[in-house]
Each structure stands twice: as structure tokens, then as C-alpha cells.
C-alpha atoms as a PDB file:
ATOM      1  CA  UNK A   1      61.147 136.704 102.661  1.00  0.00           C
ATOM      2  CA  UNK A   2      59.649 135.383  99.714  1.00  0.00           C
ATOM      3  CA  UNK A   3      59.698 139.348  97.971  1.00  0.00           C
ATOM      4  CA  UNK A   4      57.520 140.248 101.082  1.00  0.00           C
ATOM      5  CA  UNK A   5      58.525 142.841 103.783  1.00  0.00           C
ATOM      6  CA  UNK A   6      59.438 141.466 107.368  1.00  0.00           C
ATOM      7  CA  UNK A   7      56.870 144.150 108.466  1.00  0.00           C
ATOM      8  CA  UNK A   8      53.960 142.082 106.431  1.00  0.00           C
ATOM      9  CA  UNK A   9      55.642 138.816 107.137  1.00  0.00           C
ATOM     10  CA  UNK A  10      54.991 139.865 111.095  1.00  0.00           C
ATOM     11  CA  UNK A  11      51.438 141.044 110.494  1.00  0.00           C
ATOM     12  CA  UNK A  12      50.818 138.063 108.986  1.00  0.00           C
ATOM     13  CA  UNK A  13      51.976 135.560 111.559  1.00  0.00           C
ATOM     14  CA  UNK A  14      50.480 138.035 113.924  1.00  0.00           C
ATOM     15  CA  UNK A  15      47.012 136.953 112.158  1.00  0.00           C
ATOM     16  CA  UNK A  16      48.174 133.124 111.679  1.00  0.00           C
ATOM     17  CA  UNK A  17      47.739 133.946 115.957  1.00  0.00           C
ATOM     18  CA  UNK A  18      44.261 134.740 115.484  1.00  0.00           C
ATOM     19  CA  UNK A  19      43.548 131.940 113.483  1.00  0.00           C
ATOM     20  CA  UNK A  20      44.879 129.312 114.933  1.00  0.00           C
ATOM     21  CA  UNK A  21      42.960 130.268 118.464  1.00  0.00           C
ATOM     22  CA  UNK A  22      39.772 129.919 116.335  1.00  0.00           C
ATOM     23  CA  UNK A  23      41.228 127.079 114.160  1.00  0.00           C
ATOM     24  CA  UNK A  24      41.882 124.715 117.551  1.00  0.00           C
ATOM     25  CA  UNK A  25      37.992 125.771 118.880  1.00  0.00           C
ATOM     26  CA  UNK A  26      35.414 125.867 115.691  1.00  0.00           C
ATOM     27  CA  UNK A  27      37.564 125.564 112.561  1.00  0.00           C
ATOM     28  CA  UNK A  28      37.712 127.620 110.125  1.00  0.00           C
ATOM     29  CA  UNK A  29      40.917 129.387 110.575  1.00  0.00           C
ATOM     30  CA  UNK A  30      41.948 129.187 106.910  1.00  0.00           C
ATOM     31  CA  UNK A  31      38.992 131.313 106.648  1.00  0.00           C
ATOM     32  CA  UNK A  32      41.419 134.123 108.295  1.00  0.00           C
ATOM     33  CA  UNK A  33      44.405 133.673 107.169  1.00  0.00           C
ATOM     34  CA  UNK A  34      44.114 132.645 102.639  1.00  0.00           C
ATOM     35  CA  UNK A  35      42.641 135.996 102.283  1.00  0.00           C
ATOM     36  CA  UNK A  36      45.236 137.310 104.175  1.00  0.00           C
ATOM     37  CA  UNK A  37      47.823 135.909 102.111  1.00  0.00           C
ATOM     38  CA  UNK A  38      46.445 137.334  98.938  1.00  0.00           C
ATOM     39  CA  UNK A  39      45.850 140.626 100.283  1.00  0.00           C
ATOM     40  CA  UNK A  40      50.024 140.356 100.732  1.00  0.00           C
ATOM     41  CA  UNK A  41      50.264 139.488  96.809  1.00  0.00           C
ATOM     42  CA  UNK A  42      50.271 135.939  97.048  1.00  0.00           C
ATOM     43  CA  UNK A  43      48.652 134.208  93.701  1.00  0.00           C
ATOM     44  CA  UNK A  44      45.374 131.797  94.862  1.00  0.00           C
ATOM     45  CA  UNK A  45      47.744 128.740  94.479  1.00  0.00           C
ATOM     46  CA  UNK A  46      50.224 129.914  96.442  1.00  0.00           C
ATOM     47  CA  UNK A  47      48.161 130.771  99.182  1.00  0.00           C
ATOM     48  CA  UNK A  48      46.744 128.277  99.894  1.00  0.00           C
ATOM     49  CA  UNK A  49      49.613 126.130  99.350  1.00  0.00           C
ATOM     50  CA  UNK A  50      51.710 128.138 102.274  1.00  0.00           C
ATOM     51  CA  UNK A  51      48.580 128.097 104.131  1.00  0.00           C
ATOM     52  CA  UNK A  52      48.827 124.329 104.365  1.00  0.00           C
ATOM     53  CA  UNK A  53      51.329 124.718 105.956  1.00  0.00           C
ATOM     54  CA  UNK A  54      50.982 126.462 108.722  1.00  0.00           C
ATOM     55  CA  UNK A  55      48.011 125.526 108.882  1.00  0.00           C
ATOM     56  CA  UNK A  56      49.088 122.186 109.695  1.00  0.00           C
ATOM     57  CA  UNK A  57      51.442 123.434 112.552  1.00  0.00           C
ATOM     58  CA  UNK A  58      48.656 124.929 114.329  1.00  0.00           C
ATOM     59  CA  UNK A  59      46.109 121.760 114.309  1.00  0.00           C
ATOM     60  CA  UNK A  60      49.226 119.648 115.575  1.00  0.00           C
ATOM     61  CA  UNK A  61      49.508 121.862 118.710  1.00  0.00           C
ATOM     62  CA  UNK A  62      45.780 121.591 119.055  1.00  0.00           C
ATOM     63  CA  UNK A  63      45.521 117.823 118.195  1.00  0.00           C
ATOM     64  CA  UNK A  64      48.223 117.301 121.267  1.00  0.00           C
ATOM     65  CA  UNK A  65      46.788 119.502 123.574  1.00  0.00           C
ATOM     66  CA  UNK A  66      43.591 117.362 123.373  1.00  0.00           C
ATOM     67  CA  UNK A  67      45.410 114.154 123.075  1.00  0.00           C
ATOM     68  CA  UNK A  68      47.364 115.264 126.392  1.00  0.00           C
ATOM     69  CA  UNK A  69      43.820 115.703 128.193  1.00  0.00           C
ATOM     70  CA  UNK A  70      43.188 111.789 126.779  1.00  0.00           C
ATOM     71  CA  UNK A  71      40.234 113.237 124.485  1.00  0.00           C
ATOM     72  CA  UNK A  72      41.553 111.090 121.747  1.00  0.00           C
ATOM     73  CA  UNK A  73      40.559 107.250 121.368  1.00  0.00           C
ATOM     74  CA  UNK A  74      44.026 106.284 119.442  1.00  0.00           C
ATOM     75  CA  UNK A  75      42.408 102.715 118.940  1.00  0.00           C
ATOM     76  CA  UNK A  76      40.409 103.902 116.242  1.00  0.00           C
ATOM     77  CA  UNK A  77      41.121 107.468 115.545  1.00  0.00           C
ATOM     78  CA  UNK A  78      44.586 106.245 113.879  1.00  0.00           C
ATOM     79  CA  UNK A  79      42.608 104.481 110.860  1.00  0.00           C
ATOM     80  CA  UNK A  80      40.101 107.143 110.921  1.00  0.00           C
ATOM     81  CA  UNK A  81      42.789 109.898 110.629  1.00  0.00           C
ATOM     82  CA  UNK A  82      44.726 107.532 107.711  1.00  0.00           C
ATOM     83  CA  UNK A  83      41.669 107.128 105.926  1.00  0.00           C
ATOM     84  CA  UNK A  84      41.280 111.094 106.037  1.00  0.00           C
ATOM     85  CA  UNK A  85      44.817 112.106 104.851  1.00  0.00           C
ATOM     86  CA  UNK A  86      44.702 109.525 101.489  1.00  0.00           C
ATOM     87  CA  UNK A  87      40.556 111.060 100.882  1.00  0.00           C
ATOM     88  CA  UNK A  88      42.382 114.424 100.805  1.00  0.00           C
ATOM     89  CA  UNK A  89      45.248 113.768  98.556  1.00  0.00           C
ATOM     90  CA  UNK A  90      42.560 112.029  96.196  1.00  0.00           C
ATOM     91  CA  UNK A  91      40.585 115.393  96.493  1.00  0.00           C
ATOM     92  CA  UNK A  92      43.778 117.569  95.942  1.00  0.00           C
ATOM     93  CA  UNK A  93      44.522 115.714  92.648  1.00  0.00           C
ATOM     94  CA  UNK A  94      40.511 115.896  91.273  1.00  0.00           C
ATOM     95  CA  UNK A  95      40.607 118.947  91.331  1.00  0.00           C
ATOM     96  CA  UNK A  96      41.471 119.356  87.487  1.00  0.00           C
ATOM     97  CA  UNK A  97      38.955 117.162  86.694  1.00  0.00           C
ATOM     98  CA  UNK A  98      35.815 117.876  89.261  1.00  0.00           C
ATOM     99  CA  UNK A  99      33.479 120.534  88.764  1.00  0.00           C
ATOM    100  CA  UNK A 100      34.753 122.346  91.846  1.00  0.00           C
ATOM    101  CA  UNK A 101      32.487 125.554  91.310  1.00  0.00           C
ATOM    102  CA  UNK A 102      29.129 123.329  91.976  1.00  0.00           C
ATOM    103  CA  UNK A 103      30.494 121.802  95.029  1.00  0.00           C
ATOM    104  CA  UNK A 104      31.532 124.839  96.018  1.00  0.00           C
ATOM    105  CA  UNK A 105      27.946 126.225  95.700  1.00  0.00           C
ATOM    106  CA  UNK A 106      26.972 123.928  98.217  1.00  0.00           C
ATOM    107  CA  UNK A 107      29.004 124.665 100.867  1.00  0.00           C
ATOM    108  CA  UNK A 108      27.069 127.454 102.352  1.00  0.00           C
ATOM    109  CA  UNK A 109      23.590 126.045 101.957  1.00  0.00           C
ATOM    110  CA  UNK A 110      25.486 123.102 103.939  1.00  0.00           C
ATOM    111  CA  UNK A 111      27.128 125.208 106.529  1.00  0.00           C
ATOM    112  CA  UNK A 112      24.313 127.216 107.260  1.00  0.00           C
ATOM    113  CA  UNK A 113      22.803 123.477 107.915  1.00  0.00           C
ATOM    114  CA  UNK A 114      25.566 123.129 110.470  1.00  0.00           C
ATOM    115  CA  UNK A 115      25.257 126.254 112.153  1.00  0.00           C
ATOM    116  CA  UNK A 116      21.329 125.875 112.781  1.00  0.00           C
ATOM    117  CA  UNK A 117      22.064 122.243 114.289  1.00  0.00           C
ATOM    118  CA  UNK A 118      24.526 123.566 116.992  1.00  0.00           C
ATOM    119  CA  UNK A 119      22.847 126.387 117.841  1.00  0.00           C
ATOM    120  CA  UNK A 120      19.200 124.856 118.260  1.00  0.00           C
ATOM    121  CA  UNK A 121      20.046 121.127 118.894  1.00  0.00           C
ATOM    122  CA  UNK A 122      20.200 119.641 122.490  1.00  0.00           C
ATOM    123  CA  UNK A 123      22.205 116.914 121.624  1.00  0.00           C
ATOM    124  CA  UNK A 124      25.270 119.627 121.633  1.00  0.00           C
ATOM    125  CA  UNK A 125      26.770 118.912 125.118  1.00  0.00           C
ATOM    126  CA  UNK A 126      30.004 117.964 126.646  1.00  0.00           C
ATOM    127  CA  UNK A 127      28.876 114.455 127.763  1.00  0.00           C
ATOM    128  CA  UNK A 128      29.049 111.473 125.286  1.00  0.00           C
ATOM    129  CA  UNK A 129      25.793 109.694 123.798  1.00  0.00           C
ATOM    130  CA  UNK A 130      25.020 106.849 122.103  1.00  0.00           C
ATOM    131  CA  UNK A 131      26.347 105.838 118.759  1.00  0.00           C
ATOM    132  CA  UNK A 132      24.276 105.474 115.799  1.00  0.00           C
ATOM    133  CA  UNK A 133      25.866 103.495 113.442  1.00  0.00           C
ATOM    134  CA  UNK A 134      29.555 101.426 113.507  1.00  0.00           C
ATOM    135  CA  UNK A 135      32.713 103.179 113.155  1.00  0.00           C
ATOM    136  CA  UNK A 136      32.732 101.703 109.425  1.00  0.00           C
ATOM    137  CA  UNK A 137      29.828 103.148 108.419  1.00  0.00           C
ATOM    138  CA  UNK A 138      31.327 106.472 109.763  1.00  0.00           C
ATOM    139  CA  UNK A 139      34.190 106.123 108.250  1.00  0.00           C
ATOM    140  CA  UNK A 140      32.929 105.422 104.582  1.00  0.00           C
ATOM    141  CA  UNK A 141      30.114 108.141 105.438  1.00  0.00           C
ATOM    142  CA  UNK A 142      32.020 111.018 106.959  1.00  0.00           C
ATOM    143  CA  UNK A 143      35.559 110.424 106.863  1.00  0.00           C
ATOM    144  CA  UNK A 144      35.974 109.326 103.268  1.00  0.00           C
ATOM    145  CA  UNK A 145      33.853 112.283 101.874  1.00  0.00           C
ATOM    146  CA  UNK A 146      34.574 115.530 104.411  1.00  0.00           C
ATOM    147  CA  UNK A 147      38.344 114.267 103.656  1.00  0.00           C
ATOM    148  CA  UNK A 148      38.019 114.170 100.138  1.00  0.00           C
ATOM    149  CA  UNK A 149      36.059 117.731 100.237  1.00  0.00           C
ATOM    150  CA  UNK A 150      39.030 119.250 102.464  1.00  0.00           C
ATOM    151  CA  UNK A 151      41.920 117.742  99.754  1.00  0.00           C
ATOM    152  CA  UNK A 152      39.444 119.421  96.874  1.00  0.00           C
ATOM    153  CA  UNK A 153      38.336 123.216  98.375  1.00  0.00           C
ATOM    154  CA  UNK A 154      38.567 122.851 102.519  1.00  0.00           C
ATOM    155  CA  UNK A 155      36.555 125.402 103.780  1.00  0.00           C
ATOM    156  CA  UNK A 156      34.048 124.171 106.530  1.00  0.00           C
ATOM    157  CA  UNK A 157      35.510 120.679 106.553  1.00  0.00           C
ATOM    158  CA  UNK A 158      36.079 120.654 110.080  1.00  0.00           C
ATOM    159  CA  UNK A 159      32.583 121.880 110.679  1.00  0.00           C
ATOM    160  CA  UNK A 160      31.338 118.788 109.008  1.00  0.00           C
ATOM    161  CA  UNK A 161      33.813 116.405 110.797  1.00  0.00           C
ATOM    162  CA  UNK A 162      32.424 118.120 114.586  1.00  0.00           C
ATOM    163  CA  UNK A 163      28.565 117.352 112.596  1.00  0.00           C
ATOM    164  CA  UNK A 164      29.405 113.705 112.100  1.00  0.00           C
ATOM    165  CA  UNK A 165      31.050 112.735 115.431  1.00  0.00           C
ATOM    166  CA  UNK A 166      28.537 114.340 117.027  1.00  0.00           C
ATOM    167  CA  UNK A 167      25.237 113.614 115.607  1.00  0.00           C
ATOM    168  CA  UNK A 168      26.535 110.045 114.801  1.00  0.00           C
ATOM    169  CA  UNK A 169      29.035 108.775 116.854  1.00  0.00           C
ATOM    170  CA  UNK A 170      27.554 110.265 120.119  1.00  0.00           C
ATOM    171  CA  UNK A 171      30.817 112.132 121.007  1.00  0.00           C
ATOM    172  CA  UNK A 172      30.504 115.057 123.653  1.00  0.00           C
ATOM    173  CA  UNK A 173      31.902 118.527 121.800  1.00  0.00           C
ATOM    174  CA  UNK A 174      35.105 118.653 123.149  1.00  0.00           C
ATOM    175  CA  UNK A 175      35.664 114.829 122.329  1.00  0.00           C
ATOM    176  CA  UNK A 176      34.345 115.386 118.783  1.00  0.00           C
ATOM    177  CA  UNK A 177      36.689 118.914 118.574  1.00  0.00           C
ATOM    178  CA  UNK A 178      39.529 116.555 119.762  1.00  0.00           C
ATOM    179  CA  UNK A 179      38.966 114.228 117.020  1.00  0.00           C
ATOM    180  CA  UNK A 180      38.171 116.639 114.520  1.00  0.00           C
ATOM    181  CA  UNK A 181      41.242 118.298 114.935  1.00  0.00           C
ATOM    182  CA  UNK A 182      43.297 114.763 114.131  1.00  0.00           C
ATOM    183  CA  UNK A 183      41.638 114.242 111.077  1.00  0.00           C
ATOM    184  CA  UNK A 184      42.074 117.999 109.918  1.00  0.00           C
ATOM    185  CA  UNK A 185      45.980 117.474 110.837  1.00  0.00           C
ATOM    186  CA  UNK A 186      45.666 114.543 108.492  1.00  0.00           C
ATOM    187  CA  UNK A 187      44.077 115.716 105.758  1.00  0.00           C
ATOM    188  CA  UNK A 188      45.999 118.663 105.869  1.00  0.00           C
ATOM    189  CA  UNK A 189      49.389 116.685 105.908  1.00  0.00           C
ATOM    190  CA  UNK A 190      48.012 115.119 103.146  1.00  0.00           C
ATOM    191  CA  UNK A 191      47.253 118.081 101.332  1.00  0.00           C
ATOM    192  CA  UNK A 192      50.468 119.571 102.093  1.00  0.00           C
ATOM    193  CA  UNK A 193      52.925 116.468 100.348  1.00  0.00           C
ATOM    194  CA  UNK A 194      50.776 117.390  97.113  1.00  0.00           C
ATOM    195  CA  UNK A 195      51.326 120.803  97.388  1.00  0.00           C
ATOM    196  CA  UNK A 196      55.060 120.724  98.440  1.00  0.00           C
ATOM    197  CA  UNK A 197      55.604 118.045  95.745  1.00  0.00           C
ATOM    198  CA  UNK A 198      54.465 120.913  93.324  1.00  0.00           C
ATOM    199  CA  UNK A 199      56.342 123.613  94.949  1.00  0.00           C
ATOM    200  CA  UNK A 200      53.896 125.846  95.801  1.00  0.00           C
ATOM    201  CA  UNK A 201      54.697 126.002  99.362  1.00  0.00           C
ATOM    202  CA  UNK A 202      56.232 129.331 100.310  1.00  0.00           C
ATOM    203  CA  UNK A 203      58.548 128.053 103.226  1.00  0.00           C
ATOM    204  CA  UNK A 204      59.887 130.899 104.849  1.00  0.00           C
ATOM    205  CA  UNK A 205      56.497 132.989 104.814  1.00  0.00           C
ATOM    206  CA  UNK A 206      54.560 129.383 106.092  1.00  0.00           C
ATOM    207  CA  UNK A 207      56.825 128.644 108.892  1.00  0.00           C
ATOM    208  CA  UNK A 208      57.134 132.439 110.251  1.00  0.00           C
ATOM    209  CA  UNK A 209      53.119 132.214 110.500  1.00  0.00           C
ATOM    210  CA  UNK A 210      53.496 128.597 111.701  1.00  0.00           C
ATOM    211  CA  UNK A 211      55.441 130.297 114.866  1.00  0.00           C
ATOM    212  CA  UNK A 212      51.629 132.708 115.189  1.00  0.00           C
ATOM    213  CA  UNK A 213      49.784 129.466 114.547  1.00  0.00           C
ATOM    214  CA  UNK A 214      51.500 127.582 117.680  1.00  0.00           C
ATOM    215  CA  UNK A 215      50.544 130.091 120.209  1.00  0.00           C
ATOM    216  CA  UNK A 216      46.985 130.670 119.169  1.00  0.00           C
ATOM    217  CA  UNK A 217      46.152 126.925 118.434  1.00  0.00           C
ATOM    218  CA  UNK A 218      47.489 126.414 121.991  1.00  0.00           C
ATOM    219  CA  UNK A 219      45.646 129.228 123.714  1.00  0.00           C
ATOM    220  CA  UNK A 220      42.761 127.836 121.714  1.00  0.00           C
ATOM    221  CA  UNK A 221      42.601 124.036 122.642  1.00  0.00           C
ATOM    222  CA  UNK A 222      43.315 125.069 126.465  1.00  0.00           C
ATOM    223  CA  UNK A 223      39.717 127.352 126.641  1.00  0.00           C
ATOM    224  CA  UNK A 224      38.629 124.768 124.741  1.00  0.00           C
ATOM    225  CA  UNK A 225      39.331 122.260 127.354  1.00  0.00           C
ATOM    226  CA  UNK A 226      37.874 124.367 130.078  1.00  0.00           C
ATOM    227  CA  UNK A 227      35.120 125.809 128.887  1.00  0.00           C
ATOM    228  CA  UNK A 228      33.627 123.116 126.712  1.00  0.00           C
ATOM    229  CA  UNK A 229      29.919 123.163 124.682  1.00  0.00           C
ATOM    230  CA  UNK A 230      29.547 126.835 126.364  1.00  0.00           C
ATOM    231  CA  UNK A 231      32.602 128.273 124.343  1.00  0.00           C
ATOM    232  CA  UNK A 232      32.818 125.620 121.158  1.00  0.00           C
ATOM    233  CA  UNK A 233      29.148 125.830 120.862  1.00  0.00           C
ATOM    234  CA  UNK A 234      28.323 129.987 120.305  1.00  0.00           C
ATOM    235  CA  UNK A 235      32.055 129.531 117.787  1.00  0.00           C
ATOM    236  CA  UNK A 236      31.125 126.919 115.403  1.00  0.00           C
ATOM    237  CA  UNK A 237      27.816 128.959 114.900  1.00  0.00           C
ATOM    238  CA  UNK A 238      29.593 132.233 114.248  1.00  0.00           C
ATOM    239  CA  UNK A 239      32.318 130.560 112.153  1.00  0.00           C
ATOM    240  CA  UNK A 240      29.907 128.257 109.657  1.00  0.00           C
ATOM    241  CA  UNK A 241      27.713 131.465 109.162  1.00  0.00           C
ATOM    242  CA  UNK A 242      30.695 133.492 108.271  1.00  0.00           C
ATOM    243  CA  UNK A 243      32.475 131.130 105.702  1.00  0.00           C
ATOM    244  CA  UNK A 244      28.653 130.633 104.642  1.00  0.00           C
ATOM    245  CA  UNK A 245      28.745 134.253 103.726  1.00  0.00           C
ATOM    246  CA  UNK A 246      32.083 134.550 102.474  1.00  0.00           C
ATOM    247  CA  UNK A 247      31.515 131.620  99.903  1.00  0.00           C
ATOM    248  CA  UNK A 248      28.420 133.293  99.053  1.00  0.00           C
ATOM    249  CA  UNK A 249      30.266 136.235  98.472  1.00  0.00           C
ATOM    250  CA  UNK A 250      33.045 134.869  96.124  1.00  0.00           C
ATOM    251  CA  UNK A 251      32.558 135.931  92.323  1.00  0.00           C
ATOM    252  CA  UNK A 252      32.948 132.325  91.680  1.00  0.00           C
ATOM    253  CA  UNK A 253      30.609 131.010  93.186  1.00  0.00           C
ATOM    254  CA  UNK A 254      27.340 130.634  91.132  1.00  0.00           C
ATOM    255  CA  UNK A 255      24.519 130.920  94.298  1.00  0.00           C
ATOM    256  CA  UNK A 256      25.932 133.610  95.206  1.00  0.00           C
ATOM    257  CA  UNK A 257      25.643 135.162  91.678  1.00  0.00           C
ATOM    258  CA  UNK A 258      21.954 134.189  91.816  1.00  0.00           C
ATOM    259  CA  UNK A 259      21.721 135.761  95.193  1.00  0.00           C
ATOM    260  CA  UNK A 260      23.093 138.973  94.228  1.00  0.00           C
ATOM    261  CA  UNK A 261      21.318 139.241  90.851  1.00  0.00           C
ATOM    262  CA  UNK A 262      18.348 139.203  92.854  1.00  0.00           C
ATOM    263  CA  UNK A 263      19.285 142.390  94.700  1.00  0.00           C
ATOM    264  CA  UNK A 264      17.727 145.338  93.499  1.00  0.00           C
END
């Protein structure tokens, strides 16, 4: 399958388990599973091509298990998720032409941001609040941008979704993780036609981890369900501090060259 052995092409959708139970709770699951597919010889490109998806698979499952449980306001989240999937194709094709390197030297400063917010604010609960501002201005504020990030790099673009409906639209966790998951399924549909389009999917290997995604994205979105802020909360932390740290990490990315050179 795709020059890999069916023993890796098991482990892998054995991991694509793993990330989708995370993916469906806090996000993040591509976090898992890219490096994953280049430790199995995958090229960058391809990787994260194929991990589109099944990727996508898994926040599907998720997205109807919370739809199911009527977490999901279809009235607006419809546009909301439309608007998302056309920001992320626009991302996917600036890609060439953005300098991705300095956004991505960002993203941990801004996930880090994230992580301090759930852990210490009070306004993380499962009951709804007020909104602060129209569903327009959220939608040229959050949606447009986080979708555009997620069609451009990806990582932590759910985290900033969960950040927006909660901190501006009032939305409990679980309704915000409900929501959050639709607009990853869009933007990651829309990432996926782009990436298809250039053949860089790797079909086979994406839909046998697709199969792992399904069960763990279920699993996930169930807990999710019952256990609400006490489970999503302690995750998102964990999750935005460890793609923080991977990003830092990366030899590309220039903060985390600073960070290091300052090492002794």
C-alpha cells in the first residue's frame, strides 16, 4: 500500500485511533499522526496531504456525534462552516506566496496564550454566556482568519476556533467543541479538494487510517459529551502546550532557533 508494509499501514491507523480520540476532544490530532507519517517515509507534502484526509473522516464522526446530541445551531453554523472551508482553500493556495515561517513563529507564543486562558479562566464551563459581539463580527474576526491559518499551516486551529466561541460568542465548552469540530470538517474538506486536485493524497494509506480515525473520534466526542469542561478543559491545556513545544522545536521555525541559541 502505497510502497509501505501492511504491518506499518496497521500501526499507523492504529495511531490515526489515538488521534482522532484527542482530535474529537481538544484538537490537535494532526499533531499525532503528520509526524507519524514521515517517520513511515512519507515526503512533508505528502503527509500532510493523506493526513487531510483522514483527518477529515475523523472530525465528521465527531461533528455528528455532537450534532446528534443537538450541540450544533445549523441556523448559523452552516454559513459559519462555508465561510471556513473557502478561508482555507485561500490559505492552502498562499502558501507559495506568504511568509509561512513568521506565522509559523507565532503559533506557540499564541497557543501558549490559549492554554493559560483555559486553564486559569472561569468563564470555561459547560453552561452558555452571553455574547459579545454579532455573529458577523465573529465571523470576519475568527472564522475568516483561524480558517485561512488552518488552509496555510493548521496546527492549533481548532484551539483558536474553541478560544473564539468561547470567549466571544458565550458558548459552553462542549457547545463551542461541537462547533469547532464543524468548522475544522470544513476547512479540512476544503483543504483536502486542493490537495487531491494536486494528487498528493495517498488514498489507500488515508482511508486505512480513516477506519482508526472513526473509532477514536467516536470514543472521543461520546466522553466528550459526558464529561464536559472537566475532561475538554485539562486536554486543550495539555494539547496547546504540546504543539507549542513541538513548533518551537521545528528547525524551521525561527523562535525556536532564538530559543535554543540561547541554551548554553
Amino acid at each position: 500500500m502505497a510502497g509501505l508494509e501492511l504491518d506499518i499501514v496497521a500501526l499507523l491507523a492504529l495511531v490515526a485511533v489515538g488521534a482522532g480520540f484527542v482530535d474529537a476532544i481538544a484538537g490537535g490530532g494532526g499533531m499525532i499522526t503528520v509526524p507519524a507519517l514521515m517517520l513511515a517515509g512519507l515526503d512533508p507534502v505528502s503527509a500532510v496531504a493523506t493526513n487531510k484526509l483522514q483527518g477529515t473522516f475523523g472530525v465528521a464522526v465527531a461533528t455528528h456525534r455532537f450534532a446528534r446530541a443537538g450541540m450544533i445551531d445549523w441556523r448559523d453554523a452552516a454559513t459559519l462552516a462555508c465561510v471556513a472551508s473557502v478561508a482555507a482553500i485561500a490559505g492552502a493556495l498562499a502558501v507559495r506566496v506568504l511568509p509561512v515561517t513568521l506565522v509559523a513563529a507565532a503559533m506557540p507564543v499564541l497557543l501558549i496564550a490559549v492554554a493559560v486562558y483555559f486553564a486559569l479562566s472561569r468563564k470555561v464551563r459547560d453552561e452558555d454566556a452571553r455574547a459579545r459581539i454579532s455573529r458577523l463580527a465573529f465571523t470576519l474576526a475568527v472564522v475568516v482568519p483561524v480558517g485561512f491559518y488552518d488552509g496555510l499551516l493548521g496546527p492549533g486551529a481548532g484551539s483558536f476556533y474553541m478560544l473564539g466561541f468561547v470567549t466571544l460568542l458565550g458558548f459552553g465548552v462542549v457547545r463551542a467543541t461541537a462547533h469547532t469540530k464543524l468548522l475544522n470538517f470544513a476547512s479540512n474538506l476544503g483543504g483536502l479538494a486542493l490537495f487531491a486536485a494536486t494528487g498528493a493524497v495517498l488514498w489507500p494509506l488515508g482511508l486505512a487510517m480513516a477506519a482508526g480515525q472513526l473509532v477514536g473520534a467516536r470514543l472521543g466526542a461520546s466522553l466528550a459529551l459526558r464529561h464536559g469542561a472537566r475532561l475538554i478543559r485539562p486536554l486543550i491545556v495539555v494539547v496547546c502546550c504540546l504543539m507549542a513545544l513541538r513548533l518551537l522545536l521545528d528547525s524551521a521555525n525561527p523562535l525556536g532557533q532564538w530559543l535554543l541559541s540561547l541554551l548554553p
